[in-house]
Structures are given as C-alpha cells and as structure tokens.
PDB file of N, CA and C in Angstrom:
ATOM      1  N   UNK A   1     136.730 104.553  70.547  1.00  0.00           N
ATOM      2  CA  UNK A   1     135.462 103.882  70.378  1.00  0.00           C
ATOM      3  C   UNK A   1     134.488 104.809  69.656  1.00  0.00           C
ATOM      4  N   UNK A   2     133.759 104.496  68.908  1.00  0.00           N
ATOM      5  CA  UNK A   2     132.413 105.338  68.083  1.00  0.00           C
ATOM      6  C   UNK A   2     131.725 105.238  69.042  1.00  0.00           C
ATOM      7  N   UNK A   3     131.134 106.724  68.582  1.00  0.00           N
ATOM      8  CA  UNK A   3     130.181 107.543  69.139  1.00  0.00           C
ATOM      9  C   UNK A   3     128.747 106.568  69.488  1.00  0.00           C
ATOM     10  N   UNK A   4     128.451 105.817  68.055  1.00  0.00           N
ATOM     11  CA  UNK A   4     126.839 105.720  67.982  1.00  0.00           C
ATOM     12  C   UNK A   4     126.809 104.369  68.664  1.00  0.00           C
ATOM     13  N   UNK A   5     128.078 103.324  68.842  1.00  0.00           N
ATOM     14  CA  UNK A   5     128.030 101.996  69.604  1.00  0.00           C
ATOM     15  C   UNK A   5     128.322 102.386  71.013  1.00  0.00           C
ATOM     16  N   UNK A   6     128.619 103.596  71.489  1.00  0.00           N
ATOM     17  CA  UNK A   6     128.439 103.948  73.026  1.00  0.00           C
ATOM     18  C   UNK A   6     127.223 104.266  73.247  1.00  0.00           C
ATOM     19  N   UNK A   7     126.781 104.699  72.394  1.00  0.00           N
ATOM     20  CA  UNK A   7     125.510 105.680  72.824  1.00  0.00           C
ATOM     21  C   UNK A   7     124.266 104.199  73.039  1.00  0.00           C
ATOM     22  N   UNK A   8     124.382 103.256  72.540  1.00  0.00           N
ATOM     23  CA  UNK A   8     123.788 102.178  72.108  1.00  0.00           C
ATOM     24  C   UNK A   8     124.194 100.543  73.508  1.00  0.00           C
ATOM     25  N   UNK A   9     125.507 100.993  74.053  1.00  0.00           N
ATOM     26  CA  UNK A   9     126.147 100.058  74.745  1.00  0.00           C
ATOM     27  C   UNK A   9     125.511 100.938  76.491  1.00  0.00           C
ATOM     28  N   UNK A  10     125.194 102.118  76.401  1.00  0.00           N
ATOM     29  CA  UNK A  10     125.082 103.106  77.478  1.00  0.00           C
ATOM     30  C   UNK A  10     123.456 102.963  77.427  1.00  0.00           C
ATOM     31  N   UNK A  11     122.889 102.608  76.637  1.00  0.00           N
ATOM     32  CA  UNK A  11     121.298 101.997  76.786  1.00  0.00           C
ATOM     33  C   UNK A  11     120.618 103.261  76.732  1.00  0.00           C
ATOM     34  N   UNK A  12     121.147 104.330  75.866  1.00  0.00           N
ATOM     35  CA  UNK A  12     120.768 105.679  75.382  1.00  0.00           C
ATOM     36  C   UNK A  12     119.470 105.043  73.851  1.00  0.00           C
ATOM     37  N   UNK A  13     120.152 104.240  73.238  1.00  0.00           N
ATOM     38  CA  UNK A  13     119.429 104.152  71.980  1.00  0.00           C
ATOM     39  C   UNK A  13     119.192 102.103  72.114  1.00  0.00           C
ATOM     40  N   UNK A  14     118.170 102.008  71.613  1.00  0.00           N
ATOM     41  CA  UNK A  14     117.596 100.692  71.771  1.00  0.00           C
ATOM     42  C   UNK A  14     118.620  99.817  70.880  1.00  0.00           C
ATOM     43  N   UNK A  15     118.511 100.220  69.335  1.00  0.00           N
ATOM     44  CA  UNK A  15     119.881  99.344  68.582  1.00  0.00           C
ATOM     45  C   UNK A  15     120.701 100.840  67.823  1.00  0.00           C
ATOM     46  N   UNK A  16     121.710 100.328  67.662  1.00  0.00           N
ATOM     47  CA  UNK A  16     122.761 100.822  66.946  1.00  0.00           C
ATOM     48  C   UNK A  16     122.661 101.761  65.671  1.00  0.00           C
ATOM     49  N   UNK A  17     121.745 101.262  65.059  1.00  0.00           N
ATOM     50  CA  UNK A  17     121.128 101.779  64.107  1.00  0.00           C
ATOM     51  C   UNK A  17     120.654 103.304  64.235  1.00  0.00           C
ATOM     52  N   UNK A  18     119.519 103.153  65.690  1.00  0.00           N
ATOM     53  CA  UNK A  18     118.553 104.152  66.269  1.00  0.00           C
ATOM     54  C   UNK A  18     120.064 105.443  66.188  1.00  0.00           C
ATOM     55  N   UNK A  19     120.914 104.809  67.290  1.00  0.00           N
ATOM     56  CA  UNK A  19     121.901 105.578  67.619  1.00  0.00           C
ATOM     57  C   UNK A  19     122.531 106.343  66.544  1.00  0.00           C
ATOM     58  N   UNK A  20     122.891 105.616  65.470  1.00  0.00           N
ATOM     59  CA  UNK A  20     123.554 106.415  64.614  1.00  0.00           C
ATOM     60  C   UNK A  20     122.559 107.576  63.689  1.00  0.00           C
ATOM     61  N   UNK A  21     121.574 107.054  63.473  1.00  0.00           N
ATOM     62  CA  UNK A  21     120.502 108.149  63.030  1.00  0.00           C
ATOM     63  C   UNK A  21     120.720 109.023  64.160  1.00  0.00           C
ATOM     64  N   UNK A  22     120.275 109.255  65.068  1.00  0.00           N
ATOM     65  CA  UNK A  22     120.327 110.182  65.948  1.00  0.00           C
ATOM     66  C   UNK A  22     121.378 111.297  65.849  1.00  0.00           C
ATOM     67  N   UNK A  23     122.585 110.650  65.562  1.00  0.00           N
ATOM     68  CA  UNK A  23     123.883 111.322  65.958  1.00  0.00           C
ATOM     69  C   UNK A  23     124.089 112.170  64.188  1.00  0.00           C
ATOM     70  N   UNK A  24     123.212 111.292  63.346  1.00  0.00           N
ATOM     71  CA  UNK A  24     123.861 111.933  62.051  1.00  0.00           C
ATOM     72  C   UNK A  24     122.782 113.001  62.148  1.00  0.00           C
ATOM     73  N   UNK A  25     121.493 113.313  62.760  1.00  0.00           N
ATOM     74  CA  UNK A  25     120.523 114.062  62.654  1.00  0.00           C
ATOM     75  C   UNK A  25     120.892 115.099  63.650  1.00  0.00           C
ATOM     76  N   UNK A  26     122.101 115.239  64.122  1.00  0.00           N
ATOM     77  CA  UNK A  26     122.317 116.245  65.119  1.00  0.00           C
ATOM     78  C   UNK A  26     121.397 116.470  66.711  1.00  0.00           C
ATOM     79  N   UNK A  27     121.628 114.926  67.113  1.00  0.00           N
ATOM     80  CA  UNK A  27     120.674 114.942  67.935  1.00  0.00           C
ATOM     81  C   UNK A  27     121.743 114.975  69.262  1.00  0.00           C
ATOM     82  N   UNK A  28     123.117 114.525  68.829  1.00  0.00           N
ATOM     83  CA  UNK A  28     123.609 114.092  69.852  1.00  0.00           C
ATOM     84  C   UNK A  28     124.711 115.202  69.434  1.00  0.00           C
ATOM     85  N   UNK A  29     125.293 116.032  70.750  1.00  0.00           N
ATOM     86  CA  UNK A  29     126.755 116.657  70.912  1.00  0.00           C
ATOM     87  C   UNK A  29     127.841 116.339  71.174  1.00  0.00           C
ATOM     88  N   UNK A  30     128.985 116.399  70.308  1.00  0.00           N
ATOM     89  CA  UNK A  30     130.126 115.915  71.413  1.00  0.00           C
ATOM     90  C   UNK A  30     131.329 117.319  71.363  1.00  0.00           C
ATOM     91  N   UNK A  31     130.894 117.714  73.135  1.00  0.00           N
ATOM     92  CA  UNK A  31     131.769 118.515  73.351  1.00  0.00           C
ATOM     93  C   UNK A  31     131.330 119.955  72.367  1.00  0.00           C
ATOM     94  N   UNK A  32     130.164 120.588  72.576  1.00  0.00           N
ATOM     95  CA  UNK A  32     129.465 120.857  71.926  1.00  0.00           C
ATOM     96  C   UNK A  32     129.461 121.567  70.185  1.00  0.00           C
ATOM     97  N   UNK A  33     130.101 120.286  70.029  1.00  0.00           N
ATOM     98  CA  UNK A  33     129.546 120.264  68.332  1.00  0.00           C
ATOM     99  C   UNK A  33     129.092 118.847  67.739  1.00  0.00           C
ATOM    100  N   UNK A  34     128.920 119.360  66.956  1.00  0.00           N
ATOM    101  CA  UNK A  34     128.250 118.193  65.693  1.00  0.00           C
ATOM    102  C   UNK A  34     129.003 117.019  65.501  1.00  0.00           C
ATOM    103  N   UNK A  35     128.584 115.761  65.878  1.00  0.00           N
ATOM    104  CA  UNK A  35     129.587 114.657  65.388  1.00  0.00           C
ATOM    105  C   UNK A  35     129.598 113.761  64.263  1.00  0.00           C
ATOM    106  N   UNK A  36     129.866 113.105  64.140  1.00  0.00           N
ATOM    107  CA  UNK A  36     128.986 111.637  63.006  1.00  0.00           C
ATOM    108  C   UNK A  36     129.537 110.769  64.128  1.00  0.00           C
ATOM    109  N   UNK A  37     128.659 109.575  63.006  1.00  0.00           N
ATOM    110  CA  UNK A  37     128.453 108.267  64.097  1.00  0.00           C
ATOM    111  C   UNK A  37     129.962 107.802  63.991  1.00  0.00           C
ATOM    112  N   UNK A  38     130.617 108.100  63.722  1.00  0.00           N
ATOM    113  CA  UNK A  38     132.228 107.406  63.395  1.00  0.00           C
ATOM    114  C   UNK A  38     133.162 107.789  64.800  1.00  0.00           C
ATOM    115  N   UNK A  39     132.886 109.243  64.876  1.00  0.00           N
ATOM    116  CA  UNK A  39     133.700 110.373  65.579  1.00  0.00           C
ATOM    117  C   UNK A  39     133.861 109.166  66.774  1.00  0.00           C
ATOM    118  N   UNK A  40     135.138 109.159  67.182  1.00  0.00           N
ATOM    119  CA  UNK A  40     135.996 108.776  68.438  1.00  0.00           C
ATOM    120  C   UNK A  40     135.722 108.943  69.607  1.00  0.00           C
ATOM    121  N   UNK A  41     135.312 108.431  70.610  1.00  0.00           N
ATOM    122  CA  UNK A  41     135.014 109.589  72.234  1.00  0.00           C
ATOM    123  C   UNK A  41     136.136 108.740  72.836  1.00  0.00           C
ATOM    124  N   UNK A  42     136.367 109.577  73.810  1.00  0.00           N
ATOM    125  CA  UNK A  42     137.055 109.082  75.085  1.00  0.00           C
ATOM    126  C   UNK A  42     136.666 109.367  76.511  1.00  0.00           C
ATOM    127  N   UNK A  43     137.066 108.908  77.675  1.00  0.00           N
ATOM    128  CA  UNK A  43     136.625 109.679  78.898  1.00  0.00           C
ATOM    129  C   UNK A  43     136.771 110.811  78.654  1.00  0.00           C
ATOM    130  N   UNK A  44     135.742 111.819  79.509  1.00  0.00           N
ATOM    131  CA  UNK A  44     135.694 113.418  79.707  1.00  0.00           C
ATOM    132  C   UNK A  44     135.636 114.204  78.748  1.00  0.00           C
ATOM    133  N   UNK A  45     134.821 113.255  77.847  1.00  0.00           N
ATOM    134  CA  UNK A  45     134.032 113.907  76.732  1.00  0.00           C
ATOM    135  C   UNK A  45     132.747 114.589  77.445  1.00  0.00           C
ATOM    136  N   UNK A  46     132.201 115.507  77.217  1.00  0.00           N
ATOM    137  CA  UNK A  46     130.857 116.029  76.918  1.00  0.00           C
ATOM    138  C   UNK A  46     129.842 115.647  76.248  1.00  0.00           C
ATOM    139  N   UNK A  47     128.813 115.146  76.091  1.00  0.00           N
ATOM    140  CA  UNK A  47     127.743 114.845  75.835  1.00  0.00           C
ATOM    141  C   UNK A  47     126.656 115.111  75.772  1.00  0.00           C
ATOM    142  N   UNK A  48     125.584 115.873  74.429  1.00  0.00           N
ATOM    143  CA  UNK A  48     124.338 116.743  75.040  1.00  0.00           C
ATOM    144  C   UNK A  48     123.759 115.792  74.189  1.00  0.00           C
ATOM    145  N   UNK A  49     122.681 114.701  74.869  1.00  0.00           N
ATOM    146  CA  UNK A  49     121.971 113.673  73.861  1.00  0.00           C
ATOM    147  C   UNK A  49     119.997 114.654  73.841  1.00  0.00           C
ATOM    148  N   UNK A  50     119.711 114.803  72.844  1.00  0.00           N
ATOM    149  CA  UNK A  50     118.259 114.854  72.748  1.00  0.00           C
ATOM    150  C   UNK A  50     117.199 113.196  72.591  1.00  0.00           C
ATOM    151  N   UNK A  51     116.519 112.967  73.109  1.00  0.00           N
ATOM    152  CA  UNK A  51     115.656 111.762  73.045  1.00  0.00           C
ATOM    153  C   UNK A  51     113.826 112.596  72.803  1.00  0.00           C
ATOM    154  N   UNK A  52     113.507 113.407  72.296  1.00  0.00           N
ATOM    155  CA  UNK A  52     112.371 113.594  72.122  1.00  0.00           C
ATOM    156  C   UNK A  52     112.521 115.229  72.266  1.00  0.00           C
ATOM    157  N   UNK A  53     111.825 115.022  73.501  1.00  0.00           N
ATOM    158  CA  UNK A  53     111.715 116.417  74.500  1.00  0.00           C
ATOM    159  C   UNK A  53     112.576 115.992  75.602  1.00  0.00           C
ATOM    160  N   UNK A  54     113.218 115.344  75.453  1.00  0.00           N
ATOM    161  CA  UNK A  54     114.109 115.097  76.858  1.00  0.00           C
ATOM    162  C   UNK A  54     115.601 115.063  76.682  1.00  0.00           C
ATOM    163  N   UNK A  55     116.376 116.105  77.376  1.00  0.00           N
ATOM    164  CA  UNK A  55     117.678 116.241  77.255  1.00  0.00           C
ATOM    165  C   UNK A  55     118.251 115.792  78.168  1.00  0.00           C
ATOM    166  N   UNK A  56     119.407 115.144  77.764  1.00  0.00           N
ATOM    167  CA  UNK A  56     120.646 114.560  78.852  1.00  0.00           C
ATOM    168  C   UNK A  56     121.641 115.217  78.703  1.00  0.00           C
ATOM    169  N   UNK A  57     122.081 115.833  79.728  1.00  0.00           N
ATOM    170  CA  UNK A  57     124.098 116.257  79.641  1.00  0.00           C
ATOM    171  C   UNK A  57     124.902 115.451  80.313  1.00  0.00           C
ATOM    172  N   UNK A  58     125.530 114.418  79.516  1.00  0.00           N
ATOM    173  CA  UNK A  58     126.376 113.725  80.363  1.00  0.00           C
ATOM    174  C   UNK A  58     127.982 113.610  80.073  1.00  0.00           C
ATOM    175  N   UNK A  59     128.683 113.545  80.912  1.00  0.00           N
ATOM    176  CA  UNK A  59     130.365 112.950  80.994  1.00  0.00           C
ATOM    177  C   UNK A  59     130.424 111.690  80.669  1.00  0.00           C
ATOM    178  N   UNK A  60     131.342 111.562  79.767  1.00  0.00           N
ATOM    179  CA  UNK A  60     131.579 109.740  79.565  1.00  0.00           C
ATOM    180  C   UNK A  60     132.780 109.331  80.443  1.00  0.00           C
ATOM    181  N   UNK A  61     132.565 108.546  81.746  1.00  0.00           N
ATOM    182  CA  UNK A  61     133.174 107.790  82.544  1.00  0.00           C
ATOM    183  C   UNK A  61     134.149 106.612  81.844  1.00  0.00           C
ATOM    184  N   UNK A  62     133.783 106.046  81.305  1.00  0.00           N
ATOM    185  CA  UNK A  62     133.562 104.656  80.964  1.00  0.00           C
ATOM    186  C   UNK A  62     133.513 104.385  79.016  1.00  0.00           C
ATOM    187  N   UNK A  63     134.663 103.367  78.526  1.00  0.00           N
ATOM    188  CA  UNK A  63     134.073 103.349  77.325  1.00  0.00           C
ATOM    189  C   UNK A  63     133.479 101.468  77.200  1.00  0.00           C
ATOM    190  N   UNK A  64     132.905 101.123  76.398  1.00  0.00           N
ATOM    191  CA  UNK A  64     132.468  99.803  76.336  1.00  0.00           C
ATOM    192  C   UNK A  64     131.709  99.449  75.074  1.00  0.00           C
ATOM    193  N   UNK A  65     132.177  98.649  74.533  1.00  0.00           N
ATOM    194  CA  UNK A  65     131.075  98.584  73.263  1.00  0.00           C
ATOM    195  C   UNK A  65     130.467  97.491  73.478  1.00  0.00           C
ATOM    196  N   UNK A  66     130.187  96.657  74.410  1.00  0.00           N
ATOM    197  CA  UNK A  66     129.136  95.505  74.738  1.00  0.00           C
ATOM    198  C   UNK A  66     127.866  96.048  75.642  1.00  0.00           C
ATOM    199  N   UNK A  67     127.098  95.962  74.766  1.00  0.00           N
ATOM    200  CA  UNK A  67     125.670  96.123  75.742  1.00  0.00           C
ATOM    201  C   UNK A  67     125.080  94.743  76.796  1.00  0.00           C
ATOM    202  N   UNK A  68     124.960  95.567  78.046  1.00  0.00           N
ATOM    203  CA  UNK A  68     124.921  94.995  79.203  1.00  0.00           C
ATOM    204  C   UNK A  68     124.034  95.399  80.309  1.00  0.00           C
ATOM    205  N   UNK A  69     123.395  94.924  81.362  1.00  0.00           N
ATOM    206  CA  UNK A  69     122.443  95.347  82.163  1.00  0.00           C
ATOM    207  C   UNK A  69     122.512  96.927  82.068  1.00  0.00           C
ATOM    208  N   UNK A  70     120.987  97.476  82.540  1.00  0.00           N
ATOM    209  CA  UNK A  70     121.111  98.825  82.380  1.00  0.00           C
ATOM    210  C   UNK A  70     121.744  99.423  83.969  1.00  0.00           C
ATOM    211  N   UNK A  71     122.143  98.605  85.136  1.00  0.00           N
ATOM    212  CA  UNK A  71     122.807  99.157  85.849  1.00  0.00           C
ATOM    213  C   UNK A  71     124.263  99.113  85.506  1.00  0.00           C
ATOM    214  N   UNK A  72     124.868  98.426  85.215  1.00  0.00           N
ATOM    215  CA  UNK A  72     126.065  98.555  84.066  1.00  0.00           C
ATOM    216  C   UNK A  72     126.296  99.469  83.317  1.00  0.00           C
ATOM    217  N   UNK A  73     125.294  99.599  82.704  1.00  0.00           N
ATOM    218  CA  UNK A  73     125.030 100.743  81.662  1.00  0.00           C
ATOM    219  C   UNK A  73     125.577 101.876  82.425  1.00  0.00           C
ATOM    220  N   UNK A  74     124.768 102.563  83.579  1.00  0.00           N
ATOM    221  CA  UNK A  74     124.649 103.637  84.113  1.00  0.00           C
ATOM    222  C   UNK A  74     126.296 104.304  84.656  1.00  0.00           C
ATOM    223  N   UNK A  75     127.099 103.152  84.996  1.00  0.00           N
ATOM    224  CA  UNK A  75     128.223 103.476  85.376  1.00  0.00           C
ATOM    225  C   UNK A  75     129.299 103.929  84.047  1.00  0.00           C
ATOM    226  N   UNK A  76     128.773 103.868  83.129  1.00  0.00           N
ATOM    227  CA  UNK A  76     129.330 104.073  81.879  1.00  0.00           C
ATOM    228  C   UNK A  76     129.568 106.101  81.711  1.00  0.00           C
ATOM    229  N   UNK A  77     128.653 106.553  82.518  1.00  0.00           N
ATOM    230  CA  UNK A  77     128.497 108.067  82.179  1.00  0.00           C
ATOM    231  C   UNK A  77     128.155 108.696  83.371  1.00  0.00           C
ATOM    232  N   UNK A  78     128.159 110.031  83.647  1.00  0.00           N
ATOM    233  CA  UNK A  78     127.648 110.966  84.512  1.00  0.00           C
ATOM    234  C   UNK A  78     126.858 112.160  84.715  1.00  0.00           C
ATOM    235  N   UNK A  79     125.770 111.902  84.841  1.00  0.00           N
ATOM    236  CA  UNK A  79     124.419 112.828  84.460  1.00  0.00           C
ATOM    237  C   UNK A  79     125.484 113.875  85.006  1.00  0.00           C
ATOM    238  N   UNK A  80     124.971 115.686  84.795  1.00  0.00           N
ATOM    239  CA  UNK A  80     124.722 116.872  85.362  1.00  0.00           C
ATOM    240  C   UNK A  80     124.187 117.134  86.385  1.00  0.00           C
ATOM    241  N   UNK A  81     124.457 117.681  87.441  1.00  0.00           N
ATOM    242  CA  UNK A  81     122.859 118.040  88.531  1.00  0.00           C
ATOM    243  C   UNK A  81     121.890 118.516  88.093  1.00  0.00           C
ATOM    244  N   UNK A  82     122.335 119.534  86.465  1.00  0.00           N
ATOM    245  CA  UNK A  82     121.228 120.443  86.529  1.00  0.00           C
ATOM    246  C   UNK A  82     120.432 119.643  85.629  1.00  0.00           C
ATOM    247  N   UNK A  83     121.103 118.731  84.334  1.00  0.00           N
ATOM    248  CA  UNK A  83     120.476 117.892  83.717  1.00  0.00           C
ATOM    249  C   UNK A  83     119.236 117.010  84.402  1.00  0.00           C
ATOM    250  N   UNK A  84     119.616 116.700  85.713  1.00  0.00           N
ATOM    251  CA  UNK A  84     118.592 115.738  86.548  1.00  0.00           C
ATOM    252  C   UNK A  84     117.706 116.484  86.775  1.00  0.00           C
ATOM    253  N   UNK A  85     118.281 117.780  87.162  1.00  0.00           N
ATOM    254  CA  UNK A  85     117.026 118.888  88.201  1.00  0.00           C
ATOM    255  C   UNK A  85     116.119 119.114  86.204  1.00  0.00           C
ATOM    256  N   UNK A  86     116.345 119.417  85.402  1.00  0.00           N
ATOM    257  CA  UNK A  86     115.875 119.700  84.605  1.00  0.00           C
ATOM    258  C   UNK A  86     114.494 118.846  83.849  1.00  0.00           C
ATOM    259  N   UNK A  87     115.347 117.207  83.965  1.00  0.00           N
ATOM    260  CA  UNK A  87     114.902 116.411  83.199  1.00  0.00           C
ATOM    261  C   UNK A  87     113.423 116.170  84.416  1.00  0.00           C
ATOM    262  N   UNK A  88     113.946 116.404  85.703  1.00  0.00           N
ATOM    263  CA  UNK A  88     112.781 116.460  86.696  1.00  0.00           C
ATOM    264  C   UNK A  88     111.740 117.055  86.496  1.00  0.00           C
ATOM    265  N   UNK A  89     111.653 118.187  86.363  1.00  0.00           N
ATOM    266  CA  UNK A  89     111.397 119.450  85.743  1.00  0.00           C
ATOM    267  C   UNK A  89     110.149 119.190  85.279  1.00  0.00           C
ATOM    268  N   UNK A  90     110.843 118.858  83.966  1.00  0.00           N
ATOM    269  CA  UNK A  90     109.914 118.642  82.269  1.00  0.00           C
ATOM    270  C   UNK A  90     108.939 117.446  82.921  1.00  0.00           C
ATOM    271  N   UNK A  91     109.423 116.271  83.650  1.00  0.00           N
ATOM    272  CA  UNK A  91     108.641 115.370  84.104  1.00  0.00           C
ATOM    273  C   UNK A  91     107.207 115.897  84.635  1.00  0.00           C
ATOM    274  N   UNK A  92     107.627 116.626  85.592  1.00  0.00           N
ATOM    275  CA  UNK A  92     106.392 116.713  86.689  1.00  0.00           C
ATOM    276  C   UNK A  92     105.317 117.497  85.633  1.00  0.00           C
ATOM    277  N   UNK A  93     105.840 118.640  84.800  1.00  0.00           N
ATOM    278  CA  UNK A  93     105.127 119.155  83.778  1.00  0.00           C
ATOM    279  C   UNK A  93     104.509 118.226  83.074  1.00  0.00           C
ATOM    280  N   UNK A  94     105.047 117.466  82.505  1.00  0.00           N
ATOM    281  CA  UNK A  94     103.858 116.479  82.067  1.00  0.00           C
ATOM    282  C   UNK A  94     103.107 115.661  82.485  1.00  0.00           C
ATOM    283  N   UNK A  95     103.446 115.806  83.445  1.00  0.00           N
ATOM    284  CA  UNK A  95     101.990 114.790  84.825  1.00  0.00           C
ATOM    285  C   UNK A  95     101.303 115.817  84.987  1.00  0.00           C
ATOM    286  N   UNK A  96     101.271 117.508  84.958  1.00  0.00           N
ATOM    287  CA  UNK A  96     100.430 118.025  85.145  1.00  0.00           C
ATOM    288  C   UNK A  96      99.444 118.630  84.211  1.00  0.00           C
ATOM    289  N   UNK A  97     100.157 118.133  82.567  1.00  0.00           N
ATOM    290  CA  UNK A  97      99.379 118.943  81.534  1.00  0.00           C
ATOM    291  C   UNK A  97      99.300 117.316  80.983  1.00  0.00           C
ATOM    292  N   UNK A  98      98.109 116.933  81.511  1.00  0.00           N
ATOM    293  CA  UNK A  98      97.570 115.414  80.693  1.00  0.00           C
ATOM    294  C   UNK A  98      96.603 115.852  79.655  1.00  0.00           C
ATOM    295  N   UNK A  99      96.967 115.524  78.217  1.00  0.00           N
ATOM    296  CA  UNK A  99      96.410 115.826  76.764  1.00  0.00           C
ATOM    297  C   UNK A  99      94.655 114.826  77.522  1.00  0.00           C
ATOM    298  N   UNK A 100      93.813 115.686  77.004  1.00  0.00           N
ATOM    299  CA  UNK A 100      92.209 115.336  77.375  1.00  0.00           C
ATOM    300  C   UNK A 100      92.397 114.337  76.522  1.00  0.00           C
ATOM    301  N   UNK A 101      92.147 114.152  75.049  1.00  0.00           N
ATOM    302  CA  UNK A 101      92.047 113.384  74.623  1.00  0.00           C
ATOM    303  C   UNK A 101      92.902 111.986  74.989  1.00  0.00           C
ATOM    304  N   UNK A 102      93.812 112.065  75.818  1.00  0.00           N
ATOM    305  CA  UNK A 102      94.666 110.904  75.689  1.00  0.00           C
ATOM    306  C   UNK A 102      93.282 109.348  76.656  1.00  0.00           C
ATOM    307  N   UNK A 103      92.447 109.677  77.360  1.00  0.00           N
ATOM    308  CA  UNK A 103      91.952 108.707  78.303  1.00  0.00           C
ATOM    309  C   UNK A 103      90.979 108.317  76.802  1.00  0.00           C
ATOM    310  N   UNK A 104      90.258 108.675  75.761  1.00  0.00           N
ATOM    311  CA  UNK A 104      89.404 108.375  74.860  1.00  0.00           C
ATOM    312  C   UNK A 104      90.481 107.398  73.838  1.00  0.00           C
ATOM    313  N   UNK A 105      89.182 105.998  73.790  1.00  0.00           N
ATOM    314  CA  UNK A 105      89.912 105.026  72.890  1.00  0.00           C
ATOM    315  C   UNK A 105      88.477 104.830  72.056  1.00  0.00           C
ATOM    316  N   UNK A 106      89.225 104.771  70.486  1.00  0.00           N
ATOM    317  CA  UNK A 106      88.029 104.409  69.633  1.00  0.00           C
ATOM    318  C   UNK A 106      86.523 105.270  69.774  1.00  0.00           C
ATOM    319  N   UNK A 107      85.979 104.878  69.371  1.00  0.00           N
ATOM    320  CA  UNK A 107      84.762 104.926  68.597  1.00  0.00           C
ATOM    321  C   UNK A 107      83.812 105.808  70.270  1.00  0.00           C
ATOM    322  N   UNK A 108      82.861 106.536  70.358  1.00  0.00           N
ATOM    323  CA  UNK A 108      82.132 106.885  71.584  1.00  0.00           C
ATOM    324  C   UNK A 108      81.374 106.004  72.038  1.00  0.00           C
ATOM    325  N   UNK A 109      80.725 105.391  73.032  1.00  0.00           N
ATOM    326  CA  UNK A 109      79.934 104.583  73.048  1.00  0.00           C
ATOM    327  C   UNK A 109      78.452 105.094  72.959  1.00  0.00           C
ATOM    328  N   UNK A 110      77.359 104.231  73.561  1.00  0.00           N
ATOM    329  CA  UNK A 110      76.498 104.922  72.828  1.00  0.00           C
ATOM    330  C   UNK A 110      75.541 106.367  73.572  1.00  0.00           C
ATOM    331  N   UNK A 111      76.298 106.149  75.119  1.00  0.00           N
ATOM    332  CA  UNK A 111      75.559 106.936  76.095  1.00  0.00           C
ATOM    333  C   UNK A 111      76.285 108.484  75.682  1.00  0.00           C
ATOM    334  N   UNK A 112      77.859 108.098  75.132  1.00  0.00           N
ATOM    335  CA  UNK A 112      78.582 109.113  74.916  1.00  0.00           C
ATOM    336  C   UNK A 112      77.797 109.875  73.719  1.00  0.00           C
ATOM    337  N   UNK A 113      77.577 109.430  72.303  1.00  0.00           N
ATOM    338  CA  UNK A 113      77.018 109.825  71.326  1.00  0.00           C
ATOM    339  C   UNK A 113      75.860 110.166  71.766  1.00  0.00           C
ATOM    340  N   UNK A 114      74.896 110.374  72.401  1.00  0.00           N
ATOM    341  CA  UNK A 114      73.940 110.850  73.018  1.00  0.00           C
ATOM    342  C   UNK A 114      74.278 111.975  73.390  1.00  0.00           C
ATOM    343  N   UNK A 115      74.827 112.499  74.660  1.00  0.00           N
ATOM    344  CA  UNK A 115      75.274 113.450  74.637  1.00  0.00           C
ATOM    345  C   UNK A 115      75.905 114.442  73.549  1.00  0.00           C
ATOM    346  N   UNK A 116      76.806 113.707  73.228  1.00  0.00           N
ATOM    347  CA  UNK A 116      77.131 114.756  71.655  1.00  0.00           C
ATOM    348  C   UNK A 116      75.986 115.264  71.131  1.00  0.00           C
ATOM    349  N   UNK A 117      75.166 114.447  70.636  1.00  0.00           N
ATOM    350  CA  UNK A 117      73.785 115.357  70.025  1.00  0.00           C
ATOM    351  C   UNK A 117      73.242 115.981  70.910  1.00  0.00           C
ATOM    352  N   UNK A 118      72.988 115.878  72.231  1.00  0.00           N
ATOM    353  CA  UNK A 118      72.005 116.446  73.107  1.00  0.00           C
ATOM    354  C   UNK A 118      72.836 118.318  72.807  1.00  0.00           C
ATOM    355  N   UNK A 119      74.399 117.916  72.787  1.00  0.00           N
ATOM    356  CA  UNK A 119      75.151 118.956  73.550  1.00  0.00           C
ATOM    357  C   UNK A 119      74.917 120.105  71.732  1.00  0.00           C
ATOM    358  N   UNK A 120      75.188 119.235  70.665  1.00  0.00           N
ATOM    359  CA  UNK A 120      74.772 119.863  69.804  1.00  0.00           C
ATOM    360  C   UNK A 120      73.691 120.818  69.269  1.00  0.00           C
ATOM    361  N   UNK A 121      72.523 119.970  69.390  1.00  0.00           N
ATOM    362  CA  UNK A 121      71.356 120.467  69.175  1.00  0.00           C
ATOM    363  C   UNK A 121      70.879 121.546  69.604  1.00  0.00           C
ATOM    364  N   UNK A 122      71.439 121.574  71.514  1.00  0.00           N
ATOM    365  CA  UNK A 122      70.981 122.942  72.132  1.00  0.00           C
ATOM    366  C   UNK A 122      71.766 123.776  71.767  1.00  0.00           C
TER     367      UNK A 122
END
C-alpha cells in the first residue's frame, strides 16, 4: 500500500494530496529515511510524521486505503509512549506561552486608542 493514501486513510492528512506533499517535502519518515509518496509500507514499519510543530512516532498496525471514522482510524497505528509523553509536553507549553496579541481582533476601539495616545504622549 502507498505511503501518502495511509497517511490520509489514518486521518494523519485531511486529503491525499496534503499527504503526499508532506511525504515528498520530507515531512514524513519511513523507518528512518526519506520516502516518496509511492514507497510501499507494511505492518512494523516505523513512522516519524511532522504536522507543524507536532511530532508523531508511530508503528503501522494496520494497512487500509479507505478512509473511515477517526476511531477506526486510530486502530490503524501505534503511538510511542514517549511520542505521547512528548506531544503532551509541547501541549501544555503552549497553553502556557499564549502569543498577547492573539485575544486583539481588528481595528482598537475607541477607549483603546485613547490610551495609546495618553500612553504615547507621556
């Protein structure tokens, strides 16, 4: 089975497409090297997928090229412990470093722009 219709049937990548970009951009490992979207897997392959900032190490259980509920999905592969403890990790870190700017939408209002000048001026 190809790489980029597992990765896609395992509810790793939204469509098929996503998946195979991914895999030709060296996002995805198999067995840790470089694959293309063509490359073959079988059970007890290795798997190091990047999705952003977020890494998965998983075992492929399961092959399937029909995409299907994502609890379906899940039985398809087998996280790492440390992958979980990791991906945990990075989580809680970003609940604790919330970007300031992220709560500001648009334009200041007008009590806000007030302040700006007040804070300027002095």
């Amino acid at each position: 089975m190809r790489i980029d219709k597992w990765l896609w049937a395992a509810r790793f990548y939204k469509t098929r497409s996503l998946a195979q970009q991914a895999v030709e951009g060296g996002k995805v490992t198999l067995n840790q090297d470089r694959a293309k979207p063509s490359k073959e897997l079988k059970p007890g392959d290795a798997l190091v997928i990047r999705i952003g900032t977020i890494e998965w190490a998983v075992t492929v259980k399961q092959l399937s090229d029909k995409r299907g509920p994502a609890a379906v999905a899940r039985l398809l592969y087998e996280e790492s412990a440390e992958s979980q403890a990791k991906r945990a990790e990075q989580a809680a870190l970003r609940k604790l470093n919330v970007e300031p700017s992220a709560e500001r939408h648009g334009r200041p209002t007008k009590r806000e722009r007030r302040q700006l000048e007040r804070w300027r001026d002095s």
